[in-house]
C-alpha atoms as a PDB file:
ATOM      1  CA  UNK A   1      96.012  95.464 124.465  1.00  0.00           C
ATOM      2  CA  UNK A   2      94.685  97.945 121.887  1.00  0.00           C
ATOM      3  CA  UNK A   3      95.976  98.557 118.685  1.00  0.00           C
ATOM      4  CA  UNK A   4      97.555 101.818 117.428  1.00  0.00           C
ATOM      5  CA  UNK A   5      98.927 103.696 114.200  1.00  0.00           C
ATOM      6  CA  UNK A   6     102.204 104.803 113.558  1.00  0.00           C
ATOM      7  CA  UNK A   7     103.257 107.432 111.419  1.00  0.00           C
ATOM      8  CA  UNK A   8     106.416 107.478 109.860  1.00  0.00           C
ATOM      9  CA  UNK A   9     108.324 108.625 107.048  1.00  0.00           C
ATOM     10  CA  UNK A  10     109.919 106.412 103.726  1.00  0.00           C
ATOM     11  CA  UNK A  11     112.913 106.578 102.413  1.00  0.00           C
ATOM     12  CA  UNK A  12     112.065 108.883  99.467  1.00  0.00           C
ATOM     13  CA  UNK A  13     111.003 111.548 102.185  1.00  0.00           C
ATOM     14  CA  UNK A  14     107.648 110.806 101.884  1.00  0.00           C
ATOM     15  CA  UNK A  15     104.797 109.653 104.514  1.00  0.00           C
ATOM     16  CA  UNK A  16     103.195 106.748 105.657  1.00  0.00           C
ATOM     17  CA  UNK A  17     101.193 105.007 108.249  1.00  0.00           C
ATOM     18  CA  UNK A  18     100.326 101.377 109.783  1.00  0.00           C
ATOM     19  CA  UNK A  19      97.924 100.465 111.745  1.00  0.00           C
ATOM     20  CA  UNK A  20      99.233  97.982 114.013  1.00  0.00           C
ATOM     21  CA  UNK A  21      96.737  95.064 116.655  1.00  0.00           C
ATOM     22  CA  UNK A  22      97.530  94.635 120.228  1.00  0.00           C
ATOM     23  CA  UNK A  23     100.323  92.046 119.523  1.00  0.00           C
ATOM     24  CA  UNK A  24     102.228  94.908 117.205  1.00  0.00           C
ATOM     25  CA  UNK A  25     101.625  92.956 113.995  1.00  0.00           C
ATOM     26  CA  UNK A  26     100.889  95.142 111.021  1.00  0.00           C
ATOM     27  CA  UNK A  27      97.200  94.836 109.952  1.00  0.00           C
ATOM     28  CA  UNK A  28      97.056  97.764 107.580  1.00  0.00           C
ATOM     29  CA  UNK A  29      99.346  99.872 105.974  1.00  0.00           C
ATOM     30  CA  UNK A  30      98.653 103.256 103.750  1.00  0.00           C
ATOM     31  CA  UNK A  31     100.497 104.826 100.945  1.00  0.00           C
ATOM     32  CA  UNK A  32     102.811 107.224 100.698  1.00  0.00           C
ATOM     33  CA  UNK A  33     101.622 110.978 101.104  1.00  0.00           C
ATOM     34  CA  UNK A  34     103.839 113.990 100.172  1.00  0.00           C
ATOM     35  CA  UNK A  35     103.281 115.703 103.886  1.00  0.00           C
ATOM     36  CA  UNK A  36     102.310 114.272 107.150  1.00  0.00           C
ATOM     37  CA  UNK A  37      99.631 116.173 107.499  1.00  0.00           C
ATOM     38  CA  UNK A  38      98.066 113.984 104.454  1.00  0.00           C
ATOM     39  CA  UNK A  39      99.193 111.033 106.345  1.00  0.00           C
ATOM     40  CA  UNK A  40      97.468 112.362 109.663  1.00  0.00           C
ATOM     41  CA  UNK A  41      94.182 112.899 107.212  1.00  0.00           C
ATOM     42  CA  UNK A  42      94.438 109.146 106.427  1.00  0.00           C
ATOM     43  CA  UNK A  43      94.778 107.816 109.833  1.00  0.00           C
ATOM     44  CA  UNK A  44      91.351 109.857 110.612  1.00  0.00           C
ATOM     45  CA  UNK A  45      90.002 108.298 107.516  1.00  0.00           C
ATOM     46  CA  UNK A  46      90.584 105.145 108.823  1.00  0.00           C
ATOM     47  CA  UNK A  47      89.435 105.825 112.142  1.00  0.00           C
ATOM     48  CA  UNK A  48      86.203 106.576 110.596  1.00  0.00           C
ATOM     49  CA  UNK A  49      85.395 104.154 107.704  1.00  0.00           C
ATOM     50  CA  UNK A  50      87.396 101.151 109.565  1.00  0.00           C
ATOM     51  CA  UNK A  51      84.056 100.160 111.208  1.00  0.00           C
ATOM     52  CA  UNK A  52      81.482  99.579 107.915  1.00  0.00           C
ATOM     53  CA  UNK A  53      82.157  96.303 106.449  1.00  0.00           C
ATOM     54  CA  UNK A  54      81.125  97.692 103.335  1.00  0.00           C
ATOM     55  CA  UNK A  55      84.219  99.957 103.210  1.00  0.00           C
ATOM     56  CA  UNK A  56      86.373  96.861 102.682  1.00  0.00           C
ATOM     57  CA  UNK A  57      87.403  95.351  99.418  1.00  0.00           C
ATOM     58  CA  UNK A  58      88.209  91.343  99.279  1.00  0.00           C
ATOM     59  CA  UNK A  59      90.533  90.879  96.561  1.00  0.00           C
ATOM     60  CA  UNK A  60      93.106  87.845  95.709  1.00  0.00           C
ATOM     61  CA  UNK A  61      95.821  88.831  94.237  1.00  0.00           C
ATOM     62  CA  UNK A  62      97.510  87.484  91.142  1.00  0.00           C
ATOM     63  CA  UNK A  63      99.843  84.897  93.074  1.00  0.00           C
ATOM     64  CA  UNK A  64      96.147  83.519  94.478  1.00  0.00           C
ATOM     65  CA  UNK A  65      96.657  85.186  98.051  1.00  0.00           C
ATOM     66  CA  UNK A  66      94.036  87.054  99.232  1.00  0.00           C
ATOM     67  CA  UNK A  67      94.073  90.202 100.970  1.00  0.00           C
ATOM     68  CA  UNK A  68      92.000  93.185 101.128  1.00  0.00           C
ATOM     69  CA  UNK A  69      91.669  97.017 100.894  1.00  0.00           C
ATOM     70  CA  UNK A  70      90.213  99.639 103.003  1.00  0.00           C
ATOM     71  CA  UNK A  71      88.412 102.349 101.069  1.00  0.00           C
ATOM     72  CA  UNK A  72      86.812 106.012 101.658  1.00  0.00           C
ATOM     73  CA  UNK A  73      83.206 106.995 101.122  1.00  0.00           C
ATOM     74  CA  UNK A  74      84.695 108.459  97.799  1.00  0.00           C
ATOM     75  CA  UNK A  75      86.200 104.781  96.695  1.00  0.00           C
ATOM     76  CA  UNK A  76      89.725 105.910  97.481  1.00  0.00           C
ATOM     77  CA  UNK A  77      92.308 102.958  98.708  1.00  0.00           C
ATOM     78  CA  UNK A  78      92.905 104.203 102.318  1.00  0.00           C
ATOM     79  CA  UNK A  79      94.956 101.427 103.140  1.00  0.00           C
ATOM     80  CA  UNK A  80      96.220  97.494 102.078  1.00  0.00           C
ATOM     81  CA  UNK A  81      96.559  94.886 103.677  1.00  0.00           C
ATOM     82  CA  UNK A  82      99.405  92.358 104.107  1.00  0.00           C
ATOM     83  CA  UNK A  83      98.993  89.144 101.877  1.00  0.00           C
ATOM     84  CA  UNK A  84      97.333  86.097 103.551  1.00  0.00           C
ATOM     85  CA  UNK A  85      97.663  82.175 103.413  1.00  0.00           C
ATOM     86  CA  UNK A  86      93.740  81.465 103.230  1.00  0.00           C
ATOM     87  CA  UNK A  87      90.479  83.972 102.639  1.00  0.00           C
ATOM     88  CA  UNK A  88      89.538  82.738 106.483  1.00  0.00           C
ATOM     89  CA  UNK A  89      92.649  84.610 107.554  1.00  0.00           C
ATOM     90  CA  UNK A  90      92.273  87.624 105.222  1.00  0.00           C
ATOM     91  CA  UNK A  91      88.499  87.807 106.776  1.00  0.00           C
ATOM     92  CA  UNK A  92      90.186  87.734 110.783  1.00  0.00           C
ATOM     93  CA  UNK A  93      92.462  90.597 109.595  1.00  0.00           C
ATOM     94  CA  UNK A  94      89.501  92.660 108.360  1.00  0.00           C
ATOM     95  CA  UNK A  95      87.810  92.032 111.969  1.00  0.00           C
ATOM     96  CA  UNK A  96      90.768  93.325 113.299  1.00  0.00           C
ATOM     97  CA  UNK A  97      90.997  96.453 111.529  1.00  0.00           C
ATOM     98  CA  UNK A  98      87.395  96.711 112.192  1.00  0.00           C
ATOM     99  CA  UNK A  99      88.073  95.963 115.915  1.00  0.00           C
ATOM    100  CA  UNK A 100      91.350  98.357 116.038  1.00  0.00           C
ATOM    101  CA  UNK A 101      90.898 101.186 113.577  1.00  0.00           C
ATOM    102  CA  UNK A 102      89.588 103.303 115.714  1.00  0.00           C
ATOM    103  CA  UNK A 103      92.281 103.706 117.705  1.00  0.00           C
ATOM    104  CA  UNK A 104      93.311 107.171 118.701  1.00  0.00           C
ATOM    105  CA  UNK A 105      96.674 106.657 119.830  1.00  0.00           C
ATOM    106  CA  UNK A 106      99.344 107.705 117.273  1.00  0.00           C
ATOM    107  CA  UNK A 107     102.760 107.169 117.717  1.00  0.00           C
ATOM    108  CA  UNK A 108     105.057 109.430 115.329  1.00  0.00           C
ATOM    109  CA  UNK A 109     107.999 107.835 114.534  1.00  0.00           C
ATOM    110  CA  UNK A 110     109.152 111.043 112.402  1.00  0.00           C
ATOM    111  CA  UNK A 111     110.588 112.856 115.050  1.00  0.00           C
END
């Protein structure tokens, strides 16, 4: 099964979007955008930058668990990842956003 995004809004009224794999596990997740139509603009940003390797960051974060983040032509964080247990994992994630991130379905969870 294919993966797909879904856009939904946080608490604070604000938006956000996941991108989810075929087994519905969260592989990326954005920030928060003041209107959904910002949200929508990120989805299509991931959508097209999801497939350049270069477009991903490998970080470790401060607790030693790597993860990574999915950037713009223009450097900007599209989306982070979830933290992993080893930088083997953290590198099948990215192939999954890679493999997934294209998706076109959107499911809106706002209305």
């Amino acid at each position: 099964m294919a993966g797909w995004f879904e856009v939904d809004k946080a608490k604070d009224g604000q938006f956000k979007f996941v991108l989810k794999a075929g087994n519905a596990e969260i592989i990326l997740t954005s920030e928060l955008y003041k209107t959904k139509a910002s949200a929508m603009n990120g989805i299509a940003s991931v959508q097209k930058n999801s497939g350049d390797d270069a477009r991903f960051d490998r970080k470790v974060a401060k607790n030693d668990k790597p993860y990574f983040n999915l950037k713009a032509a223009n450097h900007q964080i599209i989306g982070t990842s979830q933290y992993y247990a080893s930088e083997a994992s953290r590198d099948n994630g990215i192939e999954s956003v890679k493999k997934n991130g294209s998706s076109e379905t959107i499911k809106d969870l706002t209305v």
